[in-house]
N, C-alpha and C. Protein backbone atom coordinates (compact mmCIF):
# COMPACT_ATOMS: atom_id res chain seq x y z
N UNK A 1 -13.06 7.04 -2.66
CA UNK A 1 -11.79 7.58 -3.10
C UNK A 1 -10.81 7.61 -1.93
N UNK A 2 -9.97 7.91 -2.06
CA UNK A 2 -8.50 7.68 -1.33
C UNK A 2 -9.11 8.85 -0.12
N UNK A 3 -9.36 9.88 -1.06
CA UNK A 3 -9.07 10.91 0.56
C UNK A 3 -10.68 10.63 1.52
N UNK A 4 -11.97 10.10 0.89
CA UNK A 4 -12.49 10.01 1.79
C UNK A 4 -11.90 8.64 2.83
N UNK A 5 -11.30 8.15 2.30
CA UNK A 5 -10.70 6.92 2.94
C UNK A 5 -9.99 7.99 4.47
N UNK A 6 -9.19 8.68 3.78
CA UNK A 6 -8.00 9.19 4.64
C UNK A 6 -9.12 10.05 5.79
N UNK A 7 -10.01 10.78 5.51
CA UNK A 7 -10.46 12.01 6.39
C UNK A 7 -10.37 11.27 7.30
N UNK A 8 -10.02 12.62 8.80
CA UNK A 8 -9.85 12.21 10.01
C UNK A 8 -11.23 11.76 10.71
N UNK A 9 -12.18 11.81 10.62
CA UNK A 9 -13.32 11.89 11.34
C UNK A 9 -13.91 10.26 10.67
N UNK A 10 -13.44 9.70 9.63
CA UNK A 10 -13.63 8.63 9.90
C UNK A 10 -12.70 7.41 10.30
N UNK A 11 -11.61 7.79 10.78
CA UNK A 11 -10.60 7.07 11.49
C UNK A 11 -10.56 5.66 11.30
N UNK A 12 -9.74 6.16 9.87
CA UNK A 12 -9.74 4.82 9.02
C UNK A 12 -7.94 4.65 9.10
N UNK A 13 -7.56 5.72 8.55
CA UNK A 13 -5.75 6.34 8.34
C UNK A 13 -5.67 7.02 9.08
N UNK A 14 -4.10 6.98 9.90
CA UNK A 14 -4.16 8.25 10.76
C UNK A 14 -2.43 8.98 10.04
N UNK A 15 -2.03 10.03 9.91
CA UNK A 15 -0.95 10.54 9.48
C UNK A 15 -0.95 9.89 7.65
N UNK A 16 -0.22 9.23 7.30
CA UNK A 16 0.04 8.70 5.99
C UNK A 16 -0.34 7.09 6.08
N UNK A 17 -0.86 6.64 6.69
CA UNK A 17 -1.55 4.92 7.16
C UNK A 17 -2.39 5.09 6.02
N UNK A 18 -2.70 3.70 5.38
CA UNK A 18 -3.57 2.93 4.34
C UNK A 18 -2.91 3.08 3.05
N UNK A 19 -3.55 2.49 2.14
CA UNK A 19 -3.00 2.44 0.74
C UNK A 19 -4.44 2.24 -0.19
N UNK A 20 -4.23 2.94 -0.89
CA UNK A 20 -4.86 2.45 -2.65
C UNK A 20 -4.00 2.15 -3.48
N UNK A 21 -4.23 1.14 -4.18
CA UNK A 21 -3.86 1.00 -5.91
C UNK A 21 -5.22 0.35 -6.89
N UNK A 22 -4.99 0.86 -8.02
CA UNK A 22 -5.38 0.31 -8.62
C UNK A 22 -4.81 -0.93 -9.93
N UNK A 23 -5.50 -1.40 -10.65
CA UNK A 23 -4.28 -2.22 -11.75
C UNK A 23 -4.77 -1.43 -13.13
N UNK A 24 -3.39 -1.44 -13.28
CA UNK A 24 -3.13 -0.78 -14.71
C UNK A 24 -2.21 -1.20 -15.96
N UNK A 25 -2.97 -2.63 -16.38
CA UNK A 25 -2.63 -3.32 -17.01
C UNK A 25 -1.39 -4.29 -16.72
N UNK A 26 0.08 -4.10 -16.93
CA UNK A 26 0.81 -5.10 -16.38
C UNK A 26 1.23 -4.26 -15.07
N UNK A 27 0.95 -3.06 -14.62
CA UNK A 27 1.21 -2.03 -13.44
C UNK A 27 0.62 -2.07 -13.15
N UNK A 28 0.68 -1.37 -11.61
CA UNK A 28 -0.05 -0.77 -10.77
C UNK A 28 0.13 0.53 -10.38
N UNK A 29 -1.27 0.94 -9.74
CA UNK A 29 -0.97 2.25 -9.33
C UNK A 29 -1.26 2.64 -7.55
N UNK A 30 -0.22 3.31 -7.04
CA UNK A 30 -0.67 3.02 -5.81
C UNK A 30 0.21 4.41 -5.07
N UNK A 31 -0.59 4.47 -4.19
CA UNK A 31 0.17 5.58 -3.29
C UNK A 31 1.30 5.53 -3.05
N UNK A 32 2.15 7.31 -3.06
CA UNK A 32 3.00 6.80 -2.86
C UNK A 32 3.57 7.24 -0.91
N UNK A 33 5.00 6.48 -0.67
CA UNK A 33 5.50 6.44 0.51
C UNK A 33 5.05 8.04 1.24
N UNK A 34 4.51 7.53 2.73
CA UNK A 34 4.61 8.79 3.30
C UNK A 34 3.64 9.84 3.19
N UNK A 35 2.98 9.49 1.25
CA UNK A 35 1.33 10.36 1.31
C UNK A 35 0.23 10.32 1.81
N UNK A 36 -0.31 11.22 2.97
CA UNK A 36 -1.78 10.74 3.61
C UNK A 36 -2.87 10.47 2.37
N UNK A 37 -3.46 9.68 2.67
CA UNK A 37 -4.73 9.48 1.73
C UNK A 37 -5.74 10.67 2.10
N UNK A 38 -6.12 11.70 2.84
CA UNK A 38 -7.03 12.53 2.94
C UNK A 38 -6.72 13.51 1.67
N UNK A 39 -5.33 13.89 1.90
CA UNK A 39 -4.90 14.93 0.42
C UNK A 39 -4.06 14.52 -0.68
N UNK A 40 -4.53 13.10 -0.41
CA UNK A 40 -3.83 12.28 -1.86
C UNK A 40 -4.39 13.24 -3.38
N UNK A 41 -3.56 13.63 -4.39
CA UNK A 41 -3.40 14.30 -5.87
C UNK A 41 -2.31 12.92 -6.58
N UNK A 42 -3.04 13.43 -7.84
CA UNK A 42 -2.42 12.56 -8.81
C UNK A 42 -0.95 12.48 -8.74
N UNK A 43 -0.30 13.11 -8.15
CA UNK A 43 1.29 13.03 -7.89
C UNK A 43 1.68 12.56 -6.59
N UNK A 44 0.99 12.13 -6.10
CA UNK A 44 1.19 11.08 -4.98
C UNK A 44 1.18 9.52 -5.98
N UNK A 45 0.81 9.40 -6.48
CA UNK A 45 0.52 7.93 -6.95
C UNK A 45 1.76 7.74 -8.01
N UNK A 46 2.48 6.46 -8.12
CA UNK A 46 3.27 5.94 -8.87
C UNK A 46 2.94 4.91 -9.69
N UNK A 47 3.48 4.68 -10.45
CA UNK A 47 3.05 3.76 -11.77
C UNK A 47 4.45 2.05 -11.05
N UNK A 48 3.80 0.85 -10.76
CA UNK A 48 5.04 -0.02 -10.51
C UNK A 48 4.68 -0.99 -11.48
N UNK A 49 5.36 -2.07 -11.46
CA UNK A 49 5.39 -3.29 -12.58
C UNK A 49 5.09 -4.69 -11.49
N UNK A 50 3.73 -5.03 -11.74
CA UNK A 50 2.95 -6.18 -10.51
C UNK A 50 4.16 -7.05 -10.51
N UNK A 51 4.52 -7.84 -11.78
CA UNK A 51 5.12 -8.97 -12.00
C UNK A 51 6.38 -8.85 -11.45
N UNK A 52 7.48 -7.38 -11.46
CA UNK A 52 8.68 -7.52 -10.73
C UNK A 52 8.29 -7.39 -8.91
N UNK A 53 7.10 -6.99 -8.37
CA UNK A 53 7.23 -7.39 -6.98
C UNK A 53 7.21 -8.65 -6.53
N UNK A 54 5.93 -9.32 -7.74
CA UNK A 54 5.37 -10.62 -6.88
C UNK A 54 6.50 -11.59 -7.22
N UNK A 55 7.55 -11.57 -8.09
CA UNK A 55 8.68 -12.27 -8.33
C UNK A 55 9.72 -11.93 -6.95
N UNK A 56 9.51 -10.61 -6.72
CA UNK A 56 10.36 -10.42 -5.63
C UNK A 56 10.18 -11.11 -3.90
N UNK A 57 8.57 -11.25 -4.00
CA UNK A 57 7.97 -12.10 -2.51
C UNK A 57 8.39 -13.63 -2.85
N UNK A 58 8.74 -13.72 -4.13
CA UNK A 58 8.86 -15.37 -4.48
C UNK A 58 10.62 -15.81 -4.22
N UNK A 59 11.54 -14.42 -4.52
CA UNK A 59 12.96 -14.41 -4.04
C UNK A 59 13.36 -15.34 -2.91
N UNK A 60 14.08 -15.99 -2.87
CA UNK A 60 14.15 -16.25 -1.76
C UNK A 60 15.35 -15.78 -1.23
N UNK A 61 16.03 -15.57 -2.31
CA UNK A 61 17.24 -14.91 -1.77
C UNK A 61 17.07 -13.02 -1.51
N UNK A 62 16.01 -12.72 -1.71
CA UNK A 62 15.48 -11.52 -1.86
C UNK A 62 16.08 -10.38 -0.41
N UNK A 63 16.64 -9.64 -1.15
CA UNK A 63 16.72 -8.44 0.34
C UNK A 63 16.07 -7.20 0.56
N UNK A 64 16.25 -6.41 1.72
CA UNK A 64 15.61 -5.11 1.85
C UNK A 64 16.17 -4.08 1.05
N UNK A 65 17.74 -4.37 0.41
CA UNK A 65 17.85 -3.36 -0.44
C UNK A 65 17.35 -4.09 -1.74
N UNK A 66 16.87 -4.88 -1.79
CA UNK A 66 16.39 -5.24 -3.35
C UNK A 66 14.83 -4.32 -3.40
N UNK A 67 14.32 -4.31 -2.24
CA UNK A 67 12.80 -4.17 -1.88
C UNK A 67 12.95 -2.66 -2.26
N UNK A 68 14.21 -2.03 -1.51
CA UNK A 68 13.87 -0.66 -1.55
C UNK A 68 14.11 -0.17 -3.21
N UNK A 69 15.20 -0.67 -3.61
CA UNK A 69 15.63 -0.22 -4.69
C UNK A 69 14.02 -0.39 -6.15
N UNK A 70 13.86 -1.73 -5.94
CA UNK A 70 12.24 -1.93 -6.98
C UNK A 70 11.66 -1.08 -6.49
N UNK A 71 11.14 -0.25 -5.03
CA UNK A 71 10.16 0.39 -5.03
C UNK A 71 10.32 1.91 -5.47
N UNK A 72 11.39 1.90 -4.97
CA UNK A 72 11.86 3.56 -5.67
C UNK A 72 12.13 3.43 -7.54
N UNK A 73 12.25 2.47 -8.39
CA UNK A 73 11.69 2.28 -9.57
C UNK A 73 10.02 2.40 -9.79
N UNK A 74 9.89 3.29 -10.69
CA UNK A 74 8.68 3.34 -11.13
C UNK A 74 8.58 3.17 -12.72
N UNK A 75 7.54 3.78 -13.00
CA UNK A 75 7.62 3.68 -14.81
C UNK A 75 7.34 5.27 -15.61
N UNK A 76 7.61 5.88 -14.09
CA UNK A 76 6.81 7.23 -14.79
C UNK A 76 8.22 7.73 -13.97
N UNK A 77 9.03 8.36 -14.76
CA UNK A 77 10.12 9.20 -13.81
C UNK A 77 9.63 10.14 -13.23
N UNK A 78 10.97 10.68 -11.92
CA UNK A 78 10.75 11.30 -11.62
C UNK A 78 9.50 11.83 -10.40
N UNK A 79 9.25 10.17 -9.85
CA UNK A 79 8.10 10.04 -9.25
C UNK A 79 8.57 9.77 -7.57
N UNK A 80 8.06 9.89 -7.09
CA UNK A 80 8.15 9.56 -5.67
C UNK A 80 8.50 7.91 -5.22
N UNK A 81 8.97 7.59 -4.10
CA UNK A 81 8.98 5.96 -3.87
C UNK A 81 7.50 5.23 -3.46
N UNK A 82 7.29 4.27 -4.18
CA UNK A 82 6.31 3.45 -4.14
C UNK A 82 6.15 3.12 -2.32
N UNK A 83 5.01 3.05 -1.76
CA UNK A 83 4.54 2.36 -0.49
C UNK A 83 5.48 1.04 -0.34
N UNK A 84 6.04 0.73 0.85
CA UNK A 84 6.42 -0.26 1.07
C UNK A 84 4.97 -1.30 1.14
N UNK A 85 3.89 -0.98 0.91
CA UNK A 85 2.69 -1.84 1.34
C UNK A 85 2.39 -2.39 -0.34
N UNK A 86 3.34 -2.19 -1.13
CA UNK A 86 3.46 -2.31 -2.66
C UNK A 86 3.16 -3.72 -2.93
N UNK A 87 3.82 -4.35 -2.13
CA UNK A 87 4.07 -5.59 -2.19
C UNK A 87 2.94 -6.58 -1.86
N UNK A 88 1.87 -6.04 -1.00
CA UNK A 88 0.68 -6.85 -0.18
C UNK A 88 -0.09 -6.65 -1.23
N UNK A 89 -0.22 -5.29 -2.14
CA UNK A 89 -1.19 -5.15 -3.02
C UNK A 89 -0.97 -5.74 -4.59
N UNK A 90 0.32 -5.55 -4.49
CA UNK A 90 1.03 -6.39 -5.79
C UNK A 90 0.41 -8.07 -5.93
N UNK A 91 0.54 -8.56 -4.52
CA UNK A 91 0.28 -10.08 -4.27
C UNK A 91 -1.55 -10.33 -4.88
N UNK A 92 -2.00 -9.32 -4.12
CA UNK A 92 -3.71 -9.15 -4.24
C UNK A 92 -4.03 -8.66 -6.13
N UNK A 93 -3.46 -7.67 -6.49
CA UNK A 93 -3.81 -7.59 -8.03
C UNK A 93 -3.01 -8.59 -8.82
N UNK A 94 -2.45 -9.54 -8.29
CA UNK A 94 -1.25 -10.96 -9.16
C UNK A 94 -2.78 -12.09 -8.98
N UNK A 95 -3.36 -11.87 -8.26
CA UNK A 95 -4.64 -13.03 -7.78
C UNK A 95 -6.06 -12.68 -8.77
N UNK A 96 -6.04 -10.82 -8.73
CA UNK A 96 -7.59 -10.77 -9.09
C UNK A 96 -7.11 -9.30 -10.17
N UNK A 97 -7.32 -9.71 -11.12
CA UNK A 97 -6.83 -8.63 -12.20
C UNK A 97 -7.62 -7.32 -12.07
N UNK A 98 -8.40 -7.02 -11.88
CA UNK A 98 -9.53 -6.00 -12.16
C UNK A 98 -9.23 -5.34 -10.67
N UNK A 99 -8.57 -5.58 -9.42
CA UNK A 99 -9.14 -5.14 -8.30
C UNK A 99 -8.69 -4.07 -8.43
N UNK A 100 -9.64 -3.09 -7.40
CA UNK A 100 -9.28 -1.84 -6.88
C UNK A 100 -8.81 -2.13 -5.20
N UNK A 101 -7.82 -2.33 -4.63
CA UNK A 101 -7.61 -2.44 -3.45
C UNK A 101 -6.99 -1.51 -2.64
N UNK A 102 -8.05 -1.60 -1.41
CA UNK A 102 -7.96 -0.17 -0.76
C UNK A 102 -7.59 -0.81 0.57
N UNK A 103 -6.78 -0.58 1.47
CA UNK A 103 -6.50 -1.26 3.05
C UNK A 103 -6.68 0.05 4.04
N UNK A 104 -7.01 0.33 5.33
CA UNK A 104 -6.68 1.52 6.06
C UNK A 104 -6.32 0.43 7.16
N UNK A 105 -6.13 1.37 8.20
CA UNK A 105 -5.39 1.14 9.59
C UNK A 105 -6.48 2.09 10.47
N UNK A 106 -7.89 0.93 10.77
CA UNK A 106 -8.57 2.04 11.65
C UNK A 106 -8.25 2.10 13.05
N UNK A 107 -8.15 3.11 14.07
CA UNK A 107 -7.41 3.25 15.30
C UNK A 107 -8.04 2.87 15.85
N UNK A 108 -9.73 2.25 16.00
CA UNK A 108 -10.12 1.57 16.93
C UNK A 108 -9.34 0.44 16.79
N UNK A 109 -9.60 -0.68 15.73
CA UNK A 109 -8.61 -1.34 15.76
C UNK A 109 -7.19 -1.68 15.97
N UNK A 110 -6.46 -0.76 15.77
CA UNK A 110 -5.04 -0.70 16.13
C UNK A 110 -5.09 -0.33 17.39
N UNK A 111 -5.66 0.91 18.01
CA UNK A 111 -6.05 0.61 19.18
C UNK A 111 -6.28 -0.59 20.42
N UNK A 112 -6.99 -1.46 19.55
CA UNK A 112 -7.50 -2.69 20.62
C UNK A 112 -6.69 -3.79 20.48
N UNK A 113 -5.74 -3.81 19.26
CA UNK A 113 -4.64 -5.21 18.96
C UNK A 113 -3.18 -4.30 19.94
N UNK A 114 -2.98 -3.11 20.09
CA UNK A 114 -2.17 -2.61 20.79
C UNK A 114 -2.21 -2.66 22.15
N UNK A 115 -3.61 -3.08 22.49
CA UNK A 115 -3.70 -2.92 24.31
C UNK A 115 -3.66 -4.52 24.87
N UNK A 116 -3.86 -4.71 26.18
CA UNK A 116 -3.81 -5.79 26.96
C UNK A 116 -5.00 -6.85 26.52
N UNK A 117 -5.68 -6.50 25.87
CA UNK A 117 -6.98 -6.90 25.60
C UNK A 117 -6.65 -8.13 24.15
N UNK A 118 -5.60 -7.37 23.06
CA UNK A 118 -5.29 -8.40 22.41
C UNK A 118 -5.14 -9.97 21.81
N UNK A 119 -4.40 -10.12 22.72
CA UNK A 119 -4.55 -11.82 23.37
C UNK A 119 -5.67 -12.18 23.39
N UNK A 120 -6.98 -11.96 23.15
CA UNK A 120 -8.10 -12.02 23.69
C UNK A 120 -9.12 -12.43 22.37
N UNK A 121 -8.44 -11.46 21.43
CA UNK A 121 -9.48 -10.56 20.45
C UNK A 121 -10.14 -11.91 19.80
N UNK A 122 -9.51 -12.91 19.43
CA UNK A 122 -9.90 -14.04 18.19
C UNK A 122 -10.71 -15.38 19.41
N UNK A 123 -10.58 -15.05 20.33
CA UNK A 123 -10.90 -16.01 21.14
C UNK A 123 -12.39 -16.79 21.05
């Protein structure tokens, strides 16, 4: 689940870092902006429409106020703004219908792509 994702002690998310969604038929459901996954509740999560993001990565004329404006649309009023990470997961449930996709940001890792060592890592 989301919040064991989030707890600090497994330093997966740190502050509001990672995302869940799930797919929910032609939507998705996914955290929303700014909510840590440790005390993610059903009102963190927003309802979006897969097909208007992945049309939007296909834009080419596409902008950041187009991005912001679709994400702050939901289908459930009155809801919070969708994750800007909407879009990576939008791409991933447009590929595999059924997924549950979960991403974190673990700090060892961010850690070790942040230091001098980087350059290094894929070598």
């Amino acid at each position: 689940s989301s919040r064991r994702m989030g707890l600090e002690s497994r330093e997966l998310a740190i502050v509001a870092e990672g995302n869940l969604s799930v797919r929910d038929g032609a939507a998705m459901i996914i955290k929303a902006s700014g909510r840590p996954l440790a005390g993610a509740r059903a009102d963190d999560f927003v309802h979006v429409q897969v097909d208007a993001l992945t049309a939007l990565v296909d834009a080419r004329d596409a902008t950041q106020d187009d991005l912001d404006d679709l994400l702050r649309t939901s289908l459930v009023s009155d809801t919070p703004r969708a994750s800007i990470e909407a879009l990576l997961h939008a791409v991933i449930h447009g590929l595999v219908m059924d997924a549950c996709v979960i991403h974190t940001h673990p700090t060892y890792v961010l850690g070790l792509l942040s230091s001098e060592a980087a350059a290094h890592v894929f070598d």
